[in-house]
Protein backbone atom coordinates (compact mmCIF):
# COMPACT_ATOMS: atom_id res chain seq x y z
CA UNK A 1 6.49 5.41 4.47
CA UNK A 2 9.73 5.95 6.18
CA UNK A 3 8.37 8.11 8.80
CA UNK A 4 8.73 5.94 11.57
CA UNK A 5 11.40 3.90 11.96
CA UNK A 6 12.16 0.80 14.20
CA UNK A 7 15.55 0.23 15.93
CA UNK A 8 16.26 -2.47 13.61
CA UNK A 9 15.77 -0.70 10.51
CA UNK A 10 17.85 2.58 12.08
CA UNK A 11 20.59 -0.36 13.20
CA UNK A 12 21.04 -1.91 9.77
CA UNK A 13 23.43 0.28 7.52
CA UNK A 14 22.42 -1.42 4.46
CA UNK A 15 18.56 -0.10 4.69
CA UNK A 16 18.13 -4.54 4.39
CA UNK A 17 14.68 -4.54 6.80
CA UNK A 18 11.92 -2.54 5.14
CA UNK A 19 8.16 -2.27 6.85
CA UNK A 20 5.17 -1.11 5.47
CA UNK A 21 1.72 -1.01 4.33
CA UNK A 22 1.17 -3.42 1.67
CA UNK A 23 -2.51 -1.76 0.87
CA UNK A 24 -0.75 1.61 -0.33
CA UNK A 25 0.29 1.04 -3.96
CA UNK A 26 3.15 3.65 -3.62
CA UNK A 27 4.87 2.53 -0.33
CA UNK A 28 8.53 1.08 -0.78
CA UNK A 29 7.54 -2.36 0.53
CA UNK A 30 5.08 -2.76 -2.63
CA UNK A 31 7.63 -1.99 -4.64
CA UNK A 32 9.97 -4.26 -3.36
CA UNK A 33 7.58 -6.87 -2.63
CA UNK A 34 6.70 -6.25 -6.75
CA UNK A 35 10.15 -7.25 -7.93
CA UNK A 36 11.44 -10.63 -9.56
CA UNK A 37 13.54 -11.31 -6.96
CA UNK A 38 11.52 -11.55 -4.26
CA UNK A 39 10.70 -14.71 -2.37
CA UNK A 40 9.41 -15.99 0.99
CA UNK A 41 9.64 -19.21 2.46
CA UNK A 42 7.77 -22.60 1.99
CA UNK A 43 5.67 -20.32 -0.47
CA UNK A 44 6.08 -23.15 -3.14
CA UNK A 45 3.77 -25.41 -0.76
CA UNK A 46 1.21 -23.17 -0.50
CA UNK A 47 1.93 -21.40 2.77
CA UNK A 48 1.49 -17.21 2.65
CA UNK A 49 4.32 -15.79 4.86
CA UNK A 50 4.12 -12.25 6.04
CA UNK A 51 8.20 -11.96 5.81
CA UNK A 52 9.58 -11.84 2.43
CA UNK A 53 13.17 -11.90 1.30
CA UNK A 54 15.09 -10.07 -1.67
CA UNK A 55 17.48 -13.22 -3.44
CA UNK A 56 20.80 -11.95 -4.00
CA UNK A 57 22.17 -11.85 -7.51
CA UNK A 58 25.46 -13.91 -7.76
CA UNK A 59 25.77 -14.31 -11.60
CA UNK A 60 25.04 -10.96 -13.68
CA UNK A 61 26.36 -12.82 -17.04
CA UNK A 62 23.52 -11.88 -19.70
CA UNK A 63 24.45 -15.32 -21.45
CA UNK A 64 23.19 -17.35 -18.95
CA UNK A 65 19.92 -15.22 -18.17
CA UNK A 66 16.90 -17.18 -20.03
């Protein structure tokens, strides 16, 4: 995990493109992959992308979290 790195990944200052195994329960894409925020596209018509993106929080008021 984080061995290897592509040029992307070493071009992107904001560590925003993450590969990895998604078999190893430990590896930093699992994780990420395991958060709320997560998404991919079309998923909501039943397709199973292999890209998945991190939604960007742009209200952090608790009063309007349900």
């Amino acid at each position: 995990d984080g061995t290897i790195k592509t040029a992307c990944q070493q071009a992107c200052p904001a560590d925003a493109i993450v590969f990895g195994d998604l078999n190893d329960a430990t590896s930093q894409v699992v994780k990420l992959k395991q958060q709320e925020r997560n998404y991919g596209l079309a998923e909501d018509l039943g397709a199973r992308p292999r890209t998945s993106y991190l939604a960007k929080v742009r209200n952090q008021n608790p009063a309007l979290v349900g």
